[in-house]
Protein backbone atom coordinates (compact mmCIF):
# COMPACT_ATOMS: atom_id res chain seq x y z
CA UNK A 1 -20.00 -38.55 -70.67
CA UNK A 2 -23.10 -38.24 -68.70
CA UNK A 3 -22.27 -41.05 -66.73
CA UNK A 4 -19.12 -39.31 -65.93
CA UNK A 5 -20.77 -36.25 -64.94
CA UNK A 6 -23.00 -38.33 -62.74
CA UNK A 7 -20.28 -39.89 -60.66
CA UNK A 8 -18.25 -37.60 -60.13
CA UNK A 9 -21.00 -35.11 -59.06
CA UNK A 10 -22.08 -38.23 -56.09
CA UNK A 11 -18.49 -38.30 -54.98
CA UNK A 12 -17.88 -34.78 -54.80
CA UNK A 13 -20.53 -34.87 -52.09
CA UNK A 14 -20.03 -37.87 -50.51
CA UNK A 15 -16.57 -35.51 -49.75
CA UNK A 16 -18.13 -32.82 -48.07
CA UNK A 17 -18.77 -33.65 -44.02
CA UNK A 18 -21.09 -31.93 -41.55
CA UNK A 19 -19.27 -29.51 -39.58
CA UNK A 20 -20.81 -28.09 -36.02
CA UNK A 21 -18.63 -25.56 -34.25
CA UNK A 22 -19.13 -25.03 -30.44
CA UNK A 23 -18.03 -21.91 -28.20
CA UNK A 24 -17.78 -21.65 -25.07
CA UNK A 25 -16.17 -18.04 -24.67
CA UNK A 26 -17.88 -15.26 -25.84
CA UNK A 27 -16.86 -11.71 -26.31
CA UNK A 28 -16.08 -9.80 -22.99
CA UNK A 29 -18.56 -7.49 -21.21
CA UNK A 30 -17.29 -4.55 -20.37
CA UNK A 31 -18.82 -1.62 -18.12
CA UNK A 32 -19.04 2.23 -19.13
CA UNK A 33 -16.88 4.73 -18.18
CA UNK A 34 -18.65 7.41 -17.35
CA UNK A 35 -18.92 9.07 -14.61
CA UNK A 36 -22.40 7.44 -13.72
CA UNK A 37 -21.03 4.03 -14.81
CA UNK A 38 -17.12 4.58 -13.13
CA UNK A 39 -19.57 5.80 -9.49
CA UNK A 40 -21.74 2.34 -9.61
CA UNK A 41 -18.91 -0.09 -10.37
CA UNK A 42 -16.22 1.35 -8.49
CA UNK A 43 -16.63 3.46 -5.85
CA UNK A 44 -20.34 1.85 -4.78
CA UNK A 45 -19.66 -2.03 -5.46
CA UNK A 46 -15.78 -2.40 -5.27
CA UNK A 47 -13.87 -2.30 -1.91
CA UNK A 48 -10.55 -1.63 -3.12
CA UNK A 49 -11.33 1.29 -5.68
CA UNK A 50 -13.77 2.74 -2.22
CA UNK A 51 -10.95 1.91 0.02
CA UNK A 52 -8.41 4.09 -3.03
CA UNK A 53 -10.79 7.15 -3.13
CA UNK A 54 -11.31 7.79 0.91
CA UNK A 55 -7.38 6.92 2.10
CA UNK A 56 -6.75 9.48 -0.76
CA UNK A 57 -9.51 12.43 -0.39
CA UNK A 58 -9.45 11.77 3.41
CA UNK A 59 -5.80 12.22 3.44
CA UNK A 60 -5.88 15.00 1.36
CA UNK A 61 -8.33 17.08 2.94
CA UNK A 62 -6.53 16.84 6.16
CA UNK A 63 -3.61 18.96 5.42
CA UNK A 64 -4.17 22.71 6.56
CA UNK A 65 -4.15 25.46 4.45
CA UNK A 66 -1.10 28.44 4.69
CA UNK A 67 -1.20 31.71 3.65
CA UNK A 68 1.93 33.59 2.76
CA UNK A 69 2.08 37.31 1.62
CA UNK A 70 5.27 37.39 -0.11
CA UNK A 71 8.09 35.30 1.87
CA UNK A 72 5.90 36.23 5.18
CA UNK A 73 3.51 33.43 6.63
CA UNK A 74 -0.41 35.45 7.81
CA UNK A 75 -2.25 33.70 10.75
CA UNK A 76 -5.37 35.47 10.20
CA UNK A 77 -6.96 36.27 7.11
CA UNK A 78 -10.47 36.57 5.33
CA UNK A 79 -9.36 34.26 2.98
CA UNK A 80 -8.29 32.07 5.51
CA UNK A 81 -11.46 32.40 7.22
CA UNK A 82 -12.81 31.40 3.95
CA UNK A 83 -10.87 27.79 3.01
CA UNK A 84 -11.74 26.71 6.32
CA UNK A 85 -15.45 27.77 6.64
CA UNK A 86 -16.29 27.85 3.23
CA UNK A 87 -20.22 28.05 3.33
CA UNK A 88 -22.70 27.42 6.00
CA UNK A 89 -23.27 23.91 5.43
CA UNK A 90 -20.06 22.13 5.78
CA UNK A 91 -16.02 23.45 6.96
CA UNK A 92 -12.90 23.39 4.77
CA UNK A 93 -12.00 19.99 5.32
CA UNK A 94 -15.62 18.45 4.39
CA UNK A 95 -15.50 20.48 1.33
CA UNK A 96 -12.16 19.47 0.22
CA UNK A 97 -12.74 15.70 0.78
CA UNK A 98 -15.84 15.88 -1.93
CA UNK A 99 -13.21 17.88 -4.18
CA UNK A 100 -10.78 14.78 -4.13
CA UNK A 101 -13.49 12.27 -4.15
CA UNK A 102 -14.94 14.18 -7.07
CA UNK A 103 -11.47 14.23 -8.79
CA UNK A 104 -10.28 10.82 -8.17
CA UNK A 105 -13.96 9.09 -9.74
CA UNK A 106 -14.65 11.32 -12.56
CA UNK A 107 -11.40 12.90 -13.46
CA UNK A 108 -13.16 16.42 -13.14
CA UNK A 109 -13.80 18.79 -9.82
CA UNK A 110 -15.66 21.90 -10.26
CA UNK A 111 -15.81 24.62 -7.46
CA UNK A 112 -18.01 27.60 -7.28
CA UNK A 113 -17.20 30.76 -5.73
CA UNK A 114 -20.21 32.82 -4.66
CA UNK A 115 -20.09 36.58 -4.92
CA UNK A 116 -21.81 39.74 -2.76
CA UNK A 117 -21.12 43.23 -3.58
CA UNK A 118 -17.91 42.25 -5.52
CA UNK A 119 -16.36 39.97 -2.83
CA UNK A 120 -16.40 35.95 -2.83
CA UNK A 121 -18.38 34.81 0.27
CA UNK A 122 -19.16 31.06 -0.19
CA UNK A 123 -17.64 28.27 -2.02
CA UNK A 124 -19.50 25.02 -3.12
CA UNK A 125 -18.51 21.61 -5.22
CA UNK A 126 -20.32 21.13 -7.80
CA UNK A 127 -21.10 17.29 -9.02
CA UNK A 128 -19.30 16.29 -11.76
CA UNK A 129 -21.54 15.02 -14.09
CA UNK A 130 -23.92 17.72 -14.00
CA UNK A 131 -21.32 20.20 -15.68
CA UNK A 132 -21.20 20.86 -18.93
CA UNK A 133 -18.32 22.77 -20.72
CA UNK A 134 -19.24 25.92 -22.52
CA UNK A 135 -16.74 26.66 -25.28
CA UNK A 136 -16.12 29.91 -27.43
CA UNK A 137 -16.05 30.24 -31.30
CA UNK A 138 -12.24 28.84 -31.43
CA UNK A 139 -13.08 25.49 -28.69
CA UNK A 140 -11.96 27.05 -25.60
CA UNK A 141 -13.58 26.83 -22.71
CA UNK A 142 -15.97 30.58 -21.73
CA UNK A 143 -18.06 29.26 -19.05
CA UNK A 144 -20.04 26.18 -17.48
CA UNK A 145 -23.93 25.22 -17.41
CA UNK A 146 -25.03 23.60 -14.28
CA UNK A 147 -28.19 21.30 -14.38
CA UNK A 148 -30.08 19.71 -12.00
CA UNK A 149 -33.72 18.68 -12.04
CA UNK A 150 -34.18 20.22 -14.93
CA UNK A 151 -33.11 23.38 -15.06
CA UNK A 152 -29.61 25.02 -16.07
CA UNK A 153 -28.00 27.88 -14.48
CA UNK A 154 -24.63 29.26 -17.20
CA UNK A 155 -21.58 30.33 -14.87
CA UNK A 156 -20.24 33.00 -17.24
CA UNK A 157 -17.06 34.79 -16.71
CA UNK A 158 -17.88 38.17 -14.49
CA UNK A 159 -17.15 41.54 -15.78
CA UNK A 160 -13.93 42.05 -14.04
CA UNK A 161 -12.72 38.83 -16.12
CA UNK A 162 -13.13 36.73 -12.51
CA UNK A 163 -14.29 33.00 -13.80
CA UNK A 164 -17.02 31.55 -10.81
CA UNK A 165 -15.81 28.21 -11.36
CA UNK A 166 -12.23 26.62 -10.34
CA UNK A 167 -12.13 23.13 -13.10
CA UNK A 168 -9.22 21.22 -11.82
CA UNK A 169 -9.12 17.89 -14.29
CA UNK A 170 -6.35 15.18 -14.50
CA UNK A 171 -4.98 14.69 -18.13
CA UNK A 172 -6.90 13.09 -20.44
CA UNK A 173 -4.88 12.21 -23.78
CA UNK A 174 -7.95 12.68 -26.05
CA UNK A 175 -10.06 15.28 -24.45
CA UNK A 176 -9.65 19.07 -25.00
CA UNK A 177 -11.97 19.97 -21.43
CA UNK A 178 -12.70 16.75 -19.29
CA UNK A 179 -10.13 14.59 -17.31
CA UNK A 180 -9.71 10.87 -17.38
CA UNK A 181 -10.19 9.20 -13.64
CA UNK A 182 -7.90 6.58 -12.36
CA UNK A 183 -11.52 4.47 -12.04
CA UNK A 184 -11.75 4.70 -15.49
CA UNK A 185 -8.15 3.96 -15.86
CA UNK A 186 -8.58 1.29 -13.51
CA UNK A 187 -12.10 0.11 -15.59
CA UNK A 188 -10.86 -3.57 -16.89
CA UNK A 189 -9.64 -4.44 -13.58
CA UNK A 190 -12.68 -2.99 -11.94
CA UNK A 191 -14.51 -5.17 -13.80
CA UNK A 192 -12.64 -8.99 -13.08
CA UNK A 193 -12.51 -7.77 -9.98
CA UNK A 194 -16.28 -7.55 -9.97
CA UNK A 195 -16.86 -10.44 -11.66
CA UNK A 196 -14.80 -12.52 -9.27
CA UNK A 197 -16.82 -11.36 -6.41
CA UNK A 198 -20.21 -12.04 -8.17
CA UNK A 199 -18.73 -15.49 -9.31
CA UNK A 200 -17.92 -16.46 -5.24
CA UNK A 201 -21.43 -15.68 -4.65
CA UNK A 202 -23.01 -17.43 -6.82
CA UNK A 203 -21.13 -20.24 -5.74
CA UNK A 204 -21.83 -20.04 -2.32
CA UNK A 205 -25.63 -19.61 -3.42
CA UNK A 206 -24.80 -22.91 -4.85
CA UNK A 207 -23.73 -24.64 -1.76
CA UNK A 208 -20.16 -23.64 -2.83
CA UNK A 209 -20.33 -27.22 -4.70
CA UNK A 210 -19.54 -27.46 -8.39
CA UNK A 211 -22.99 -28.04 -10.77
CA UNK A 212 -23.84 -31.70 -11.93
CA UNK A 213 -25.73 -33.59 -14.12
CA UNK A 214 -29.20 -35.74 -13.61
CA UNK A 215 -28.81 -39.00 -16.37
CA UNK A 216 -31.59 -40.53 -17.06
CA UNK A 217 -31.05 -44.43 -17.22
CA UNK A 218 -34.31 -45.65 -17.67
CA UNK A 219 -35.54 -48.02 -21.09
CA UNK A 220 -33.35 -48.03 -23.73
CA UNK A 221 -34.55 -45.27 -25.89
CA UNK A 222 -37.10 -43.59 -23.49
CA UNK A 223 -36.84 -40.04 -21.98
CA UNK A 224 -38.47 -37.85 -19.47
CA UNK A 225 -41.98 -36.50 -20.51
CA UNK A 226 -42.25 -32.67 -20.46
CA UNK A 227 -44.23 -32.92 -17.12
CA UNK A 228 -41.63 -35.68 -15.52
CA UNK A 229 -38.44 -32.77 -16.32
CA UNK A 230 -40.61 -29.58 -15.64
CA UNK A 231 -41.02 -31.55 -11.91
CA UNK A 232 -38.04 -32.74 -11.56
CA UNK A 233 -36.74 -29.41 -11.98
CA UNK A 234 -38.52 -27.82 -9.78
CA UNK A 235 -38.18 -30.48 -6.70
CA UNK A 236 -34.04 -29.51 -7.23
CA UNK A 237 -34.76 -25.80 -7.34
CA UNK A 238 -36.66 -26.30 -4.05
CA UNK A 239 -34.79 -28.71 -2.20
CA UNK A 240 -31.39 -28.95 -3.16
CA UNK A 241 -30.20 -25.17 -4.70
CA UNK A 242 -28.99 -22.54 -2.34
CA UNK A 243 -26.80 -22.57 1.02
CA UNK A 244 -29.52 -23.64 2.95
CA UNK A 245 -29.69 -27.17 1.60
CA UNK A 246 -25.70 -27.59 1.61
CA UNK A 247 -24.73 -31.83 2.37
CA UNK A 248 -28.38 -32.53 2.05
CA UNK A 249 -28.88 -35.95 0.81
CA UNK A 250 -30.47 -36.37 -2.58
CA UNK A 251 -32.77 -39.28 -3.04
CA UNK A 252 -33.45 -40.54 -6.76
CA UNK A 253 -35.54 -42.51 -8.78
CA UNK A 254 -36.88 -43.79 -11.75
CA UNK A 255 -33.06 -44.84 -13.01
CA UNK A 256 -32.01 -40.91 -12.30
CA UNK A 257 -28.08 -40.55 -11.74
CA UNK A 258 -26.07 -38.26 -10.46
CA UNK A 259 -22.58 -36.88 -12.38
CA UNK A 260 -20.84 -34.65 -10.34
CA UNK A 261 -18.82 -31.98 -12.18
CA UNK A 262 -15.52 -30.72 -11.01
CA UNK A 263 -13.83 -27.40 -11.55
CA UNK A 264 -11.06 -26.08 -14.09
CA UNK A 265 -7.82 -25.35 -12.67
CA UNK A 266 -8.70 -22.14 -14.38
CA UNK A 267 -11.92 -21.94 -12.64
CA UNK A 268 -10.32 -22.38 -9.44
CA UNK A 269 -7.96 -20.18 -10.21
CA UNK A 270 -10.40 -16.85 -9.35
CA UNK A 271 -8.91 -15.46 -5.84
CA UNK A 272 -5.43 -15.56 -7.94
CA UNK A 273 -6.92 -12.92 -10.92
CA UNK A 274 -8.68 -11.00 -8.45
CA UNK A 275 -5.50 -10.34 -6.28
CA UNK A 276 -4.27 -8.82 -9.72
CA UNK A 277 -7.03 -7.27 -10.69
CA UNK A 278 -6.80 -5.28 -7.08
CA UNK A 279 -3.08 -4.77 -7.22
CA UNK A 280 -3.66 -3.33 -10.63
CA UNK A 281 -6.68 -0.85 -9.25
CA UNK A 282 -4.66 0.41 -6.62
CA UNK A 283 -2.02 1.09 -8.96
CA UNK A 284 -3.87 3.24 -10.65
CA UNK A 285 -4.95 5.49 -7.68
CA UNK A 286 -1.83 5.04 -6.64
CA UNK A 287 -2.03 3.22 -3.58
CA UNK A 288 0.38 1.02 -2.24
CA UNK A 289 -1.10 -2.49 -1.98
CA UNK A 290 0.40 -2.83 1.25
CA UNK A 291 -1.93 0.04 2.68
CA UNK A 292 -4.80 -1.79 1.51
CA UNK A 293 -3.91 -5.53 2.87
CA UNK A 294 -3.75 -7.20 -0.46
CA UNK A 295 -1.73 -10.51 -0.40
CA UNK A 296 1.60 -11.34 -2.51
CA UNK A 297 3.07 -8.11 -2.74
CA UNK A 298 6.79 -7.36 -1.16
CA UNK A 299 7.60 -3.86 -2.80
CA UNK A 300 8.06 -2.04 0.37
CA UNK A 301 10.10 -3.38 2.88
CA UNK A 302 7.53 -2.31 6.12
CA UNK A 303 3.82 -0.28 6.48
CA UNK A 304 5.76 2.80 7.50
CA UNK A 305 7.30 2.87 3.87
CA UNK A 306 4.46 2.15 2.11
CA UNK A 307 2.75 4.90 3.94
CA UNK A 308 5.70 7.53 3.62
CA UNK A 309 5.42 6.87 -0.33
CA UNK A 310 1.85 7.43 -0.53
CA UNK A 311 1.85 10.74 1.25
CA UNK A 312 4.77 11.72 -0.80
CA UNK A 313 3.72 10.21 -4.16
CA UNK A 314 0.14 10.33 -4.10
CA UNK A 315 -1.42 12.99 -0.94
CA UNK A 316 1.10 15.88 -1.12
CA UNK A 317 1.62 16.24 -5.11
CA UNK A 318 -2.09 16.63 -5.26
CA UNK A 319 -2.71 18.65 -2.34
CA UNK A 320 0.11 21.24 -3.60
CA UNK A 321 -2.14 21.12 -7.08
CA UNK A 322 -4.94 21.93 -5.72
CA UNK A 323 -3.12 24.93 -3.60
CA UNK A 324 -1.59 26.47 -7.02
CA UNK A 325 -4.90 26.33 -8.73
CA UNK A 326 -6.51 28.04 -5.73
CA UNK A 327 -3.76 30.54 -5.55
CA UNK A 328 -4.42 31.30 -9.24
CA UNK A 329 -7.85 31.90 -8.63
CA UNK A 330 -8.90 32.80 -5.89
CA UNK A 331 -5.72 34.56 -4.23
CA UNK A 332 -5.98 37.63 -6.51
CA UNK A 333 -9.67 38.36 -5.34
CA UNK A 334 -8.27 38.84 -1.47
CA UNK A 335 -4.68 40.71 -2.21
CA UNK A 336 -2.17 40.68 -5.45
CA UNK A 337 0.57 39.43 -3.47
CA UNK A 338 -1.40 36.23 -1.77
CA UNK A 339 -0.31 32.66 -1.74
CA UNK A 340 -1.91 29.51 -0.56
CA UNK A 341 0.01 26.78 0.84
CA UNK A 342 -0.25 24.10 2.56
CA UNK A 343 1.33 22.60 5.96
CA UNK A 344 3.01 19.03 5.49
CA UNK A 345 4.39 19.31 8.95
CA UNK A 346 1.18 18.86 10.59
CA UNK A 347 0.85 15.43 8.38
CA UNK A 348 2.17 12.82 10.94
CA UNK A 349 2.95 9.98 8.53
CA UNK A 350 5.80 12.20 7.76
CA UNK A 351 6.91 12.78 11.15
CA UNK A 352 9.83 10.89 10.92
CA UNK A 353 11.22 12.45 7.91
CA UNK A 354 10.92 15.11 9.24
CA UNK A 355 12.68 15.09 12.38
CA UNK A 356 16.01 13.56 10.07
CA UNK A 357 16.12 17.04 8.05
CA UNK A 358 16.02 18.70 11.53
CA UNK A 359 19.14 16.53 13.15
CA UNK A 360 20.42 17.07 9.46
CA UNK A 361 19.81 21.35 10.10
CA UNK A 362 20.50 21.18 13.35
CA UNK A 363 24.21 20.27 12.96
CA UNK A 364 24.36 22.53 9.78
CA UNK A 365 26.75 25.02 11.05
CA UNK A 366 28.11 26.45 8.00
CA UNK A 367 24.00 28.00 7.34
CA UNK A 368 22.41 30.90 9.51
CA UNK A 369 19.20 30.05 10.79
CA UNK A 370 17.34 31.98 8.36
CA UNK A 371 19.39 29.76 5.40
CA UNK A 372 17.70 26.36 8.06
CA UNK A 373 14.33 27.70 8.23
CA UNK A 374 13.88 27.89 4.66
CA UNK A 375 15.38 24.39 3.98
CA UNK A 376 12.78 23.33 6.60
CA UNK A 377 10.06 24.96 4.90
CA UNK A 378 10.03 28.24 7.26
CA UNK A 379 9.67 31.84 6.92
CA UNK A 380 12.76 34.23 8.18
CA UNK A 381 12.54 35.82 11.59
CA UNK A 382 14.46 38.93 12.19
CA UNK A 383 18.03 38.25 13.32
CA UNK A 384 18.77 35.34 11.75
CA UNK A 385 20.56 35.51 8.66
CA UNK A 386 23.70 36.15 10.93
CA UNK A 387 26.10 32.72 11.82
């Protein structure tokens, strides 16, 4: 029986096999989203989510500001006076583009309106991420505390129930008070994109050749000394690596070899996923990838369409946000019966829209020319609600 025992115990392990498990593919990197982290990797180190932010804030900010009191359009107004020279250091437009910028990278855009004797005199952007939302007993939002180099300033709501501070935020699914940015939105993209680029250059550091292997074919059984590889390696660091030393011949000895190694079709496969990766990032802005050059997309039939839908889809919706949010709150401090608007004739991607609804007025008999202004986005005159 103990024989038994004894056998059976040598070929139950002579069953069991060494087992060594290689991987190659390790868990994904991925970058924050923060506003800190969404600022480095996107707007400062990728071209396409830049390229997203400026066609959008610069567009934006170029639209000019109406005022209407009631149905009646004003030309001249403090609080005109005010959008478009909002404080002594920069005009309406400057101010505005930050406001975008601001909105599009972090989700968030804070304004400040600066008071004297009762009045608002200034307004200033305030950088995103040094806001913090102050929130009441029951989680809603009472004020804001602004820090910067240290110190903290609390914009509290003012004693006539006037709040300093115009938060405009896109929606954010899982946050009560802060937005969600298309960058952040846009973050997995952002970051193949990225990765593609740094991959290119670190091929082209490498003489845009693919990496190889020294063999060592000297007597059977030897190998290089410590001193022989620690040289070796540093003679191909020196002489061979970088684009500097691209084609240059590389003399062996000592029974070295050179193996060449060749590429994936996967590997070589990069300028495909990054073409993705930026049709994917302007998505998310909502940029047509025409606008922005990227190869392989046929959505829009010409430039001018592409263009038309990103004032209409993307410029204009936000621009006539930002003009309700300022009528809410600022408006009321300058007259009860104040709105702010904004001009899309004066945009001149839309140009030829435009002058189809005015054939289209123009021949509309059956209206009175009060009933075609209006449809064209005019006040009434006196006069004209008569055929």
């Amino acid at each position: 029986m103990l024989e038994f025992r004894k056998r059976r115990a040598a070929e139950t392990k002579a069953a069991v096999h060494p087992v060594i498990a290689l991987s190659l593919i390790g868990a994904p990197r991925w970058s924050g989203r923060d506003f800190l982290a969404a600022s480095r990797e996107g707007f400062l180190k990728n071209a396409v989510a830049y390229r997203c932010i400026r066609m959008i804030a610069e567009g934006a900010a170029s639209v000019p500001w109406l005022l209407y009191d009631g149905p009646q359009a004003i030309d001249r107004h403090p609080l005109l006076t005010l959008l478009a020279r909002p404080n002594p250091e920069e005009e309406g437009s400057a101010l505005f583009e930050r406001w975008y910028a601001y909105l599009q990278t972090a989700g968030d855009a804070y304004l400040e309106a600066v008071s004297a004797s009762e009045a608002v005199r200034e307004l200033y952007v305030l950088r995103p991420d040094r806001v913090t939302v102050v929130t009441d007993g029951r989680g809603w939002p009472a004020g804001y505390d602004y820090k910067v180099d240290g110190r903290s300033t609390r914009l509290m709501r003012q004693a006539g129930g006037f709040m300093p501070v115009l938060h405009a935020k896109l929606f954010h699914p899982l946050d009560d008070h802060y937005g969600l940015s298309p960058v952040a939105a846009a973050g997995t993209a952002l970051d193949v994109h990225n990765a593609g680029a740094a991959w290119v250059k670190a091929l082209l550091d490498n003489a845009a050749r693919p990496s190889g292997a020294l063999v060592y074919k000297g007597l059977e059984g030897g190998s290089l000394t410590e001193e022989q590889f620690a040289r070796l390696k540093r003679e191909l660091e020196e002489s061979y690596q970088g684009a500097a030393n691209a084609g240059r011949p590389m003399v062996l000895e000592g029974g070295l070899e050179w193996r060449s190694m060749g590429y994936t079709p996967s590997e070589l496969d990069f300028a495909n996923s990054r073409a993705v990766a930026a049709r994917e990032i302007a998505l998310a802005f909502g940029v047509p990838p025409m606008l922005l050059g990227i190869p392989g997309d046929n959505t829009y039939a010409n430039y001018r369409e592409a263009n038309l839908v990103f004032w209409r889809q993307t410029v204009l919706p936000l621009v006539a946000r930002t003009a309700r949010a300022l009528t809410g709150w600022l408006a009321p401090r300058f007259g009860e019966a104040l709105r702010i608007g904004y001009d899309a004739d004066a945009v001149d991607a839309l140009a030829l829209e435009r002058e189809a609804v005015w054939d289209r007025l123009a021949n509309a008999n059956f209206l009175t020319l009060n009933e075609r202004r209006a449809a064209a986005g005019y006040s009434p005159v006196e006069g004209g609600d008569a055929l």
